[in-house]
N, C-alpha and C. Protein backbone atom coordinates (compact mmCIF):
# COMPACT_ATOMS: atom_id res chain seq x y z
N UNK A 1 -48.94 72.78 -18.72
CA UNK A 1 -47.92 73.29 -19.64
C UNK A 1 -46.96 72.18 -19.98
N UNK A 2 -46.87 72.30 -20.64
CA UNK A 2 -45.84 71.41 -21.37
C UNK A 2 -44.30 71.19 -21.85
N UNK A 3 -43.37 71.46 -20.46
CA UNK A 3 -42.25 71.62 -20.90
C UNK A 3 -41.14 70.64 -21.52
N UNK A 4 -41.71 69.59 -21.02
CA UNK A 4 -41.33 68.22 -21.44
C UNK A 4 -39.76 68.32 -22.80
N UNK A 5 -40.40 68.37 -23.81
CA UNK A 5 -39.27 68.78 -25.06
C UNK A 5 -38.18 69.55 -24.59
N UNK A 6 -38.49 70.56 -23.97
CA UNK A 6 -37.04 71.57 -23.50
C UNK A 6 -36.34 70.84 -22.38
N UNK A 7 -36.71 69.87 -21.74
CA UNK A 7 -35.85 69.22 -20.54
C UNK A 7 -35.25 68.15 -21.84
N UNK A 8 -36.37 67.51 -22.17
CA UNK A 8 -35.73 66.34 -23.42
C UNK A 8 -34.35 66.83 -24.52
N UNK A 9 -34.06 67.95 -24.61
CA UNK A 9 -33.62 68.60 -25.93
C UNK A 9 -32.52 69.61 -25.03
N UNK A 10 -32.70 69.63 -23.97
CA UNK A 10 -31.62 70.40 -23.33
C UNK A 10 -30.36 69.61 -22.66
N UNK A 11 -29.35 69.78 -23.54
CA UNK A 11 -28.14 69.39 -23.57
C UNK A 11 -27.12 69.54 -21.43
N UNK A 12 -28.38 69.90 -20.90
CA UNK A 12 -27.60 70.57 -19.44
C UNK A 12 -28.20 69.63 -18.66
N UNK A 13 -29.16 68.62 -19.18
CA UNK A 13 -30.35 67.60 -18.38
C UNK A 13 -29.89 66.28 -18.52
N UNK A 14 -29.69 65.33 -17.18
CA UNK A 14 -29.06 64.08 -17.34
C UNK A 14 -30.31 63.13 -17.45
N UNK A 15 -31.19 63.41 -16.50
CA UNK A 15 -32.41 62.87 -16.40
C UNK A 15 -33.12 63.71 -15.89
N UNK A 16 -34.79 63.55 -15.71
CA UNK A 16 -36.18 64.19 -15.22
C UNK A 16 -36.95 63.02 -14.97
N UNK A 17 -37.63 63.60 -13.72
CA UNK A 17 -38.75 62.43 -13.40
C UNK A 17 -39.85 63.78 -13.03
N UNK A 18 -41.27 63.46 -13.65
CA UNK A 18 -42.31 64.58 -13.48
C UNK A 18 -43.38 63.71 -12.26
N UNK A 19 -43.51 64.91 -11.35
CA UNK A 19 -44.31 64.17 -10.52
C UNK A 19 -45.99 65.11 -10.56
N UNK A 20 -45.98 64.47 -9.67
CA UNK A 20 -47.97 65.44 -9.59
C UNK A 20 -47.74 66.64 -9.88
N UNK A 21 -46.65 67.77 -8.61
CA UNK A 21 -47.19 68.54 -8.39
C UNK A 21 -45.85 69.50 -9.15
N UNK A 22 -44.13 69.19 -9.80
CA UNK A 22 -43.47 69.27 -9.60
C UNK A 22 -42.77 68.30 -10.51
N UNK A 23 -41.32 68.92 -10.99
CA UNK A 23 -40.57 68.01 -12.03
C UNK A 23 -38.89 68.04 -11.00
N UNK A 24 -38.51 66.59 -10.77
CA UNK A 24 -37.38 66.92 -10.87
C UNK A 24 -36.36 66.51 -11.79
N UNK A 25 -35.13 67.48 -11.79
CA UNK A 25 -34.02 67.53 -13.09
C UNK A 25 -32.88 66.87 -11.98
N UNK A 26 -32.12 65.88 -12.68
CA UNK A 26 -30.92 65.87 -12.79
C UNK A 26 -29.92 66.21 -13.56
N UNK A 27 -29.06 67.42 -12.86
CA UNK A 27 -28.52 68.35 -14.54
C UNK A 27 -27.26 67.25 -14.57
N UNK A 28 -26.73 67.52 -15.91
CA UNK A 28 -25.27 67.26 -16.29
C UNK A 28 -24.28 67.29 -15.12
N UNK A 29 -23.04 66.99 -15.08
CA UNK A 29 -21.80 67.48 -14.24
C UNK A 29 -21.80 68.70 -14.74
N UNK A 30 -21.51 69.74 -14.07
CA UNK A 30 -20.63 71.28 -14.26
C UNK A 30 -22.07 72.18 -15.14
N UNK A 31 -23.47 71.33 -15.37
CA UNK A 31 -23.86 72.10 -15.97
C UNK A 31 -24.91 73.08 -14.90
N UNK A 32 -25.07 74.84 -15.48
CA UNK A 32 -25.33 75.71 -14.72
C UNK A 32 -27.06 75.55 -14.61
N UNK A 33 -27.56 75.48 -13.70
CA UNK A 33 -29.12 75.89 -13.39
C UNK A 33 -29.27 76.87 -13.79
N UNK A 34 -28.76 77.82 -13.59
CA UNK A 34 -29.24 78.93 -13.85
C UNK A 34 -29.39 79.08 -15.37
N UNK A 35 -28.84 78.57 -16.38
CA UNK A 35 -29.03 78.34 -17.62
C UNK A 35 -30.20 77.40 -18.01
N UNK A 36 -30.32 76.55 -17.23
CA UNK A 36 -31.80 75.50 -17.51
C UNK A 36 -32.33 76.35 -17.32
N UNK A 37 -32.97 77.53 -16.22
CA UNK A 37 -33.57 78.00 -15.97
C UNK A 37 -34.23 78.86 -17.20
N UNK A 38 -33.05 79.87 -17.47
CA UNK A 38 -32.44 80.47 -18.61
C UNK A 38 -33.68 80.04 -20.02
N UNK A 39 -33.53 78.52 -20.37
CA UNK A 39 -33.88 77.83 -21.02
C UNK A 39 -35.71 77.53 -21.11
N UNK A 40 -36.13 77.35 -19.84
CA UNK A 40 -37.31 76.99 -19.58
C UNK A 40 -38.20 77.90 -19.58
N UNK A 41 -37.74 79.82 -19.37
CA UNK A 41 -38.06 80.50 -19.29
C UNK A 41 -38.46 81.02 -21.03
N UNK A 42 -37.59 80.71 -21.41
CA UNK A 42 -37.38 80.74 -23.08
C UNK A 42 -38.29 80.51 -23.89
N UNK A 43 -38.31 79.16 -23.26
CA UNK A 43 -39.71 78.41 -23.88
C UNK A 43 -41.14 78.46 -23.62
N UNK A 44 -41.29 79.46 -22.68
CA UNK A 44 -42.56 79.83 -22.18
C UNK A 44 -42.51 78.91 -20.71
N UNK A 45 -42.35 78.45 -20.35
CA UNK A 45 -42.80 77.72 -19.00
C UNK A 45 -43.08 79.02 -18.15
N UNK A 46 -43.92 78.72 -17.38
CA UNK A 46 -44.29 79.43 -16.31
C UNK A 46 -44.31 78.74 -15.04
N UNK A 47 -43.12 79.14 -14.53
CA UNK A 47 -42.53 78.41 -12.81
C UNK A 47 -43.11 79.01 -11.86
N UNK A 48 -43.56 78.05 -10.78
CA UNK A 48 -44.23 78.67 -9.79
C UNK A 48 -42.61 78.83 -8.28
N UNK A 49 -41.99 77.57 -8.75
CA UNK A 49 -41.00 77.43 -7.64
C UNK A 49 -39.58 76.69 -8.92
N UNK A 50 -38.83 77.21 -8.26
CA UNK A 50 -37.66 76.30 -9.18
C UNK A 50 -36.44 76.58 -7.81
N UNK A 51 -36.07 75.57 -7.39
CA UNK A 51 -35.27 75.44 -6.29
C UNK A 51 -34.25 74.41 -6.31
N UNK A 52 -33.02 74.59 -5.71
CA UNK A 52 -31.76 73.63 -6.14
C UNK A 52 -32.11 72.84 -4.81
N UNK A 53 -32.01 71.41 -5.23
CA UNK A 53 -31.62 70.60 -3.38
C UNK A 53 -30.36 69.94 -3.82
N UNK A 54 -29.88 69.86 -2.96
CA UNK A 54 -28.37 68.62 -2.49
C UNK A 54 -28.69 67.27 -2.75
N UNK A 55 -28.45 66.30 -3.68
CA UNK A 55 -28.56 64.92 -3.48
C UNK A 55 -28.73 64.24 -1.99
N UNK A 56 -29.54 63.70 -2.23
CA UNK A 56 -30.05 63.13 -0.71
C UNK A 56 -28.85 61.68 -0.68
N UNK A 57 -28.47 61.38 0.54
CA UNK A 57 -27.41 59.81 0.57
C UNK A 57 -27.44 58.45 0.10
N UNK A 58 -29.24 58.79 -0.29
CA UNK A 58 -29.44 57.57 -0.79
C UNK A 58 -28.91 57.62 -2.20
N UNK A 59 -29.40 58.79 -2.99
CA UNK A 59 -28.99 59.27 -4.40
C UNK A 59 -27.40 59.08 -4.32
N UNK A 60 -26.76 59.48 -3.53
CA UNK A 60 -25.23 59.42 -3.86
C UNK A 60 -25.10 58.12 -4.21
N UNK A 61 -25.51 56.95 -3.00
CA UNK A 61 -25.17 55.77 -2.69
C UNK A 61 -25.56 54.91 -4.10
N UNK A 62 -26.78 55.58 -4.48
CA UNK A 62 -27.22 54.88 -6.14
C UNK A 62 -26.13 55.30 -7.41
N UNK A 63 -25.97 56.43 -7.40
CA UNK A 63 -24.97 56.92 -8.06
C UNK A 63 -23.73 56.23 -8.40
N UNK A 64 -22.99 56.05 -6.86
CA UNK A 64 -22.08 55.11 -6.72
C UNK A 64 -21.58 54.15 -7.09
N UNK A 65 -22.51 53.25 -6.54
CA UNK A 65 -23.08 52.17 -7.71
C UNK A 65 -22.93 51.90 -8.76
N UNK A 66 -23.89 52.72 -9.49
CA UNK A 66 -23.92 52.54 -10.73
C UNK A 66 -22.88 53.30 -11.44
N UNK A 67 -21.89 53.47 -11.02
CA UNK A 67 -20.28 53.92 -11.35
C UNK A 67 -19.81 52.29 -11.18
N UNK A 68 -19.67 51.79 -10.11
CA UNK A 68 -19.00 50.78 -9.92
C UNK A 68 -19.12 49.68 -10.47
N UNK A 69 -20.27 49.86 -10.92
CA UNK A 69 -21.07 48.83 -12.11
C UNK A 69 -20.69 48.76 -13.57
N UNK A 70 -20.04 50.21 -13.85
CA UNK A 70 -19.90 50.45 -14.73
C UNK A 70 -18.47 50.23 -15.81
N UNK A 71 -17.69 50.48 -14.44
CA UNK A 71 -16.16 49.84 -14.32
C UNK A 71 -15.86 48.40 -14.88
């Protein structure tokens, strides 16, 4: 399936990386999952799992970064 365009075109998505089995989203600041969700559902996707995780320390630590970089 092909959801690709609705992550591309959805204003709540900072980045996506698609893997084998599984896509992950990095949403916006303040923006709601439950509205991507909202969104993906919209478009026909058919989810087998859609689950929130916590930035892992390394992700913060990249994040960081590339704030400080930015300065």
């Amino acid at each position: 399936e092909n959801y690709e365009p609705t992550l591309k075109n959805s204003p709540l998505v900072n980045e996506f990386t698609p893997n084998r089995d599984h896509t992950e989203v990095i949403l916006q600041d303040g923006a709601d999952p439950q509205s991507l969700l909202q969104q993906l559902v919209g478009a026909g996707a058919r989810l087998t799992r859609f689950e929130m995780v916590a930035p892992s320390l390394n992700e913060i630590f990249i994040e960081s970064v590339k704030r400080a970089n930015e300065h």
